[in-house]
Protein backbone atom coordinates (compact mmCIF):
# COMPACT_ATOMS: atom_id res chain seq x y z
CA UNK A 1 93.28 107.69 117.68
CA UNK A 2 91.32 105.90 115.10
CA UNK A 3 90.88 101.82 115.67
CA UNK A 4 92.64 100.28 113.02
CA UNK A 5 90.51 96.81 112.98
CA UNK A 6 87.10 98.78 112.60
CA UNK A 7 85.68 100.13 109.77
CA UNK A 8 84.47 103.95 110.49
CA UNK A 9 80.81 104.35 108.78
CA UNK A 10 78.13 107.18 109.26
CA UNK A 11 74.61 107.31 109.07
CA UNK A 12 73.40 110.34 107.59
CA UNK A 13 70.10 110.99 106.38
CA UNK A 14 66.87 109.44 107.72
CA UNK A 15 68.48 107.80 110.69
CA UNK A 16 66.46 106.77 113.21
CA UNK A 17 66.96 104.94 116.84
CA UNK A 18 65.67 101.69 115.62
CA UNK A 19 67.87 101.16 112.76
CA UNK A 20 71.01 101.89 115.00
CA UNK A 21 69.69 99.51 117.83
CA UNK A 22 68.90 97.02 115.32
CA UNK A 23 72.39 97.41 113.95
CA UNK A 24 74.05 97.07 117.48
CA UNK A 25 72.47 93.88 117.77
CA UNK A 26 74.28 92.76 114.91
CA UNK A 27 77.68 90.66 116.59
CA UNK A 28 80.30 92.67 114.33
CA UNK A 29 79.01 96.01 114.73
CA UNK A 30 79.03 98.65 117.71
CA UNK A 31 76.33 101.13 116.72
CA UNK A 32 76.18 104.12 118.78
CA UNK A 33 73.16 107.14 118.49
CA UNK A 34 75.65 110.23 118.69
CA UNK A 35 72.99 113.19 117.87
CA UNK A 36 69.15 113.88 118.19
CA UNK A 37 67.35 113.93 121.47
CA UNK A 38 68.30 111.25 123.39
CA UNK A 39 72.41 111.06 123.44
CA UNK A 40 72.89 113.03 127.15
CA UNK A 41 76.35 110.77 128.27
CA UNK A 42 77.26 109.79 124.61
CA UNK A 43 80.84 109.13 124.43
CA UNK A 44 83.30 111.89 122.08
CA UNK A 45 84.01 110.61 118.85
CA UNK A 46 87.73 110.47 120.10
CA UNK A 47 86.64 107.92 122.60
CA UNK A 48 84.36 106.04 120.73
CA UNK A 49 87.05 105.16 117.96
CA UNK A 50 89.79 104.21 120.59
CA UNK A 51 87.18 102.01 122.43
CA UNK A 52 85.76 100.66 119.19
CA UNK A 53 86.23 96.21 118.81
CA UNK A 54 84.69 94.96 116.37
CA UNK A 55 84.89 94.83 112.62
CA UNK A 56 82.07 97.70 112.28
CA UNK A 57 81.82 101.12 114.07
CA UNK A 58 78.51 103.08 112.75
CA UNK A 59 77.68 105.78 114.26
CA UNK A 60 75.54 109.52 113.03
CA UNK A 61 77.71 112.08 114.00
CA UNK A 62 79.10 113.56 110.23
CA UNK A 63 82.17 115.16 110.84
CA UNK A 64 81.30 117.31 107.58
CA UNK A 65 77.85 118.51 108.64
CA UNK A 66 78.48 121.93 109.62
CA UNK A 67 81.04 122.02 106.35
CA UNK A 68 77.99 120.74 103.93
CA UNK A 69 75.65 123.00 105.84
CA UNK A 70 78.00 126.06 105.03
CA UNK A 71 78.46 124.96 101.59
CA UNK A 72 74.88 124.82 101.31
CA UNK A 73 74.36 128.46 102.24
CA UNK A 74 76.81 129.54 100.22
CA UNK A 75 75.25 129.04 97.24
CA UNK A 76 71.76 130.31 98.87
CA UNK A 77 74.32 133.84 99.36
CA UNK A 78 77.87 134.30 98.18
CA UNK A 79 78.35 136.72 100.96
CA UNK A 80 78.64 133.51 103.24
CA UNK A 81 81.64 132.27 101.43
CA UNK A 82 83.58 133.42 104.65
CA UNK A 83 81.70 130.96 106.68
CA UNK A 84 82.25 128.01 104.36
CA UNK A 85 85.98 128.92 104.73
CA UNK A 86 85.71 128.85 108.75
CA UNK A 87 83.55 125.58 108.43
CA UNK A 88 86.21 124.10 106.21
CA UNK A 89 89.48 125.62 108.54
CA UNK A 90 87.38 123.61 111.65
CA UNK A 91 87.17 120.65 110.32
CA UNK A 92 90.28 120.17 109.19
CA UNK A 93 92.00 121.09 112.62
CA UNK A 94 89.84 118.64 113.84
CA UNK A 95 90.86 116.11 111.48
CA UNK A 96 94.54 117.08 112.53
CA UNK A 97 93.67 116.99 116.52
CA UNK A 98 92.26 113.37 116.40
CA UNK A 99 88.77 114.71 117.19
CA UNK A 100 86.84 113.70 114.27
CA UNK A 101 87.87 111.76 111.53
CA UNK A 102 86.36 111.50 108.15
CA UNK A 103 84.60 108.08 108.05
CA UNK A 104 85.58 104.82 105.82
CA UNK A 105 81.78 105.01 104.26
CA UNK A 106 78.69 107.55 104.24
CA UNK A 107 75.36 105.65 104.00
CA UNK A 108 73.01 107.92 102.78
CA UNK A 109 69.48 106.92 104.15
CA UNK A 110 66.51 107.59 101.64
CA UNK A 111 68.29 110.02 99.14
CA UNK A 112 65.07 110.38 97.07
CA UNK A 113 63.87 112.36 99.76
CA UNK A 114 66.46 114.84 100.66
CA UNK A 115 66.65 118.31 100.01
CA UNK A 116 67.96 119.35 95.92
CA UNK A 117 71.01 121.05 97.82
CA UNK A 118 71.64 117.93 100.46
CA UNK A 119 71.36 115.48 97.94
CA UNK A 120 73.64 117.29 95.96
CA UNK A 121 76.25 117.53 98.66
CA UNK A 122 75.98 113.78 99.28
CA UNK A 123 75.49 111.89 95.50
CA UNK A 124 77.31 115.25 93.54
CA UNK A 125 80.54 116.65 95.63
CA UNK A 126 81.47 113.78 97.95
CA UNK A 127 80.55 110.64 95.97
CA UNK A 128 82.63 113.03 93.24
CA UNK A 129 85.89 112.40 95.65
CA UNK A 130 85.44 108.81 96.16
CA UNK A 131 82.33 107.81 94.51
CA UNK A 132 82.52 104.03 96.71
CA UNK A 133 82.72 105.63 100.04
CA UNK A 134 79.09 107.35 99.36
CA UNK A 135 76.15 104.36 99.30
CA UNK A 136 72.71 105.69 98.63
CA UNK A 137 70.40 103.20 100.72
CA UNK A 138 66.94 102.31 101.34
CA UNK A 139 65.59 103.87 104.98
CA UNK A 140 64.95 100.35 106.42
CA UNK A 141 67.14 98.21 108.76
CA UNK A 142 67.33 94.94 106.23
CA UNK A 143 68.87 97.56 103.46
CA UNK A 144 70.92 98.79 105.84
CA UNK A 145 72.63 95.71 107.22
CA UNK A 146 72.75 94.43 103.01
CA UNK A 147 74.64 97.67 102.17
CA UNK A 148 76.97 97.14 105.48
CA UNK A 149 78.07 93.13 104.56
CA UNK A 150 78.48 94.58 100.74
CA UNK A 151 80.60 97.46 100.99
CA UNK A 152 82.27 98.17 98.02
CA UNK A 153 86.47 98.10 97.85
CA UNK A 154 87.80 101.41 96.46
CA UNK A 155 90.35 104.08 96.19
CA UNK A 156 90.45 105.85 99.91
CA UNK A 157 89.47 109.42 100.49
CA UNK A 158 92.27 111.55 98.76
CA UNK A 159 93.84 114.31 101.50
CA UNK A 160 90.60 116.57 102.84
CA UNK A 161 92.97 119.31 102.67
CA UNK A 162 92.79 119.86 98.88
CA UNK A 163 89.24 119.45 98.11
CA UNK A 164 87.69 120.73 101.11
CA UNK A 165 89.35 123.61 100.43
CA UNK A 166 88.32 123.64 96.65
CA UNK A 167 84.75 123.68 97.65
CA UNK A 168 83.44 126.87 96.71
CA UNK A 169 84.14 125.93 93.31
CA UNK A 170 81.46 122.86 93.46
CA UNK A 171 78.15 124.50 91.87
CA UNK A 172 74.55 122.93 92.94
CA UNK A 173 73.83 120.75 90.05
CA UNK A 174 76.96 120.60 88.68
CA UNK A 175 78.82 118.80 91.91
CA UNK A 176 80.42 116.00 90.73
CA UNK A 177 80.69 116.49 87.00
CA UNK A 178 83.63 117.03 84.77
């Protein structure tokens, strides 16, 4: 279902309302708020990608947030490692069913000041899979729209499948390394 003219990127991070609004003014990008308080008659992610038309769809929904959040735990307790495996199995079928789909890019909003555990989900395991579809970027709308106009070329995001399914064997502080 995904539009083939737009490319997919999510906001994760310190999004806020004004950087998205300020990006939707921007002529080749839709921007659309899809969590936090204010997103009562938000379209499905489904809808949003067969609607999208023009060059740039951003939007703050991560498809992998209840994956990274389980992954997270995991390593807070082991006994949760059946949770990470449900997390994983869910977002996968999604990925099959159309319903999400793993974005082009992840712009990760003011990395200095997430969380060891986050920041080691975003700069260690997923930059580890395709190290140009994960930009660390300043929390303000200028270094947003600079990081969007120079978006690196890359190797795509190998199968989810496979390494989603390897996850449990990414360590905290160790993500990403050979």
């Amino acid at each position: 279902m995904r539009s083939p003219g737009s490319t997919v990127v999510v906001l994760v991070g310190a999004v806020t309302d004004d950087i998205v609004r300020a990006l939707g003014r921007l002529p080749n990008v839709q921007a659309v708020r899809l969590t936090g308080d204010d997103t009562d008659g938000a379209p499905s992610v489904r809808e949003l990608l067969g609607s999208a038309s023009r060059p740039f769809l951003v939007h703050d929904l991560d498809p992998l947030q209840n994956v990274a959040a389980a992954w997270i735990a995991f390593f807070a307790d082991p006994s949760t490692r059946g949770v990470l495996r449900i997390e994983i199995e869910s977002a996968l079928t999604a990925f099959a069913a159309g319903e999400a789909v793993l974005p082009d890019y992840y712009l990760v909003l003011d990395p200095e000041h997430l969380e060891p555990a986050e920041s080691q989900w975003w700069l260690g395991v997923l930059a580890a899979v395709a190290p140009s579809r994960v930009i660390p970027v300043e929390p303000r709308t200028a270094a947003v729209q600079r990081a969007l106009g120079a978006l690196p070329t890359g190797r795509a995001w190998p199968d989810p499948a496979g390494w989603l399914r390897e996850l449990h064997l990414q360590v905290p502080d160790r993500a990403g390394l050979l």
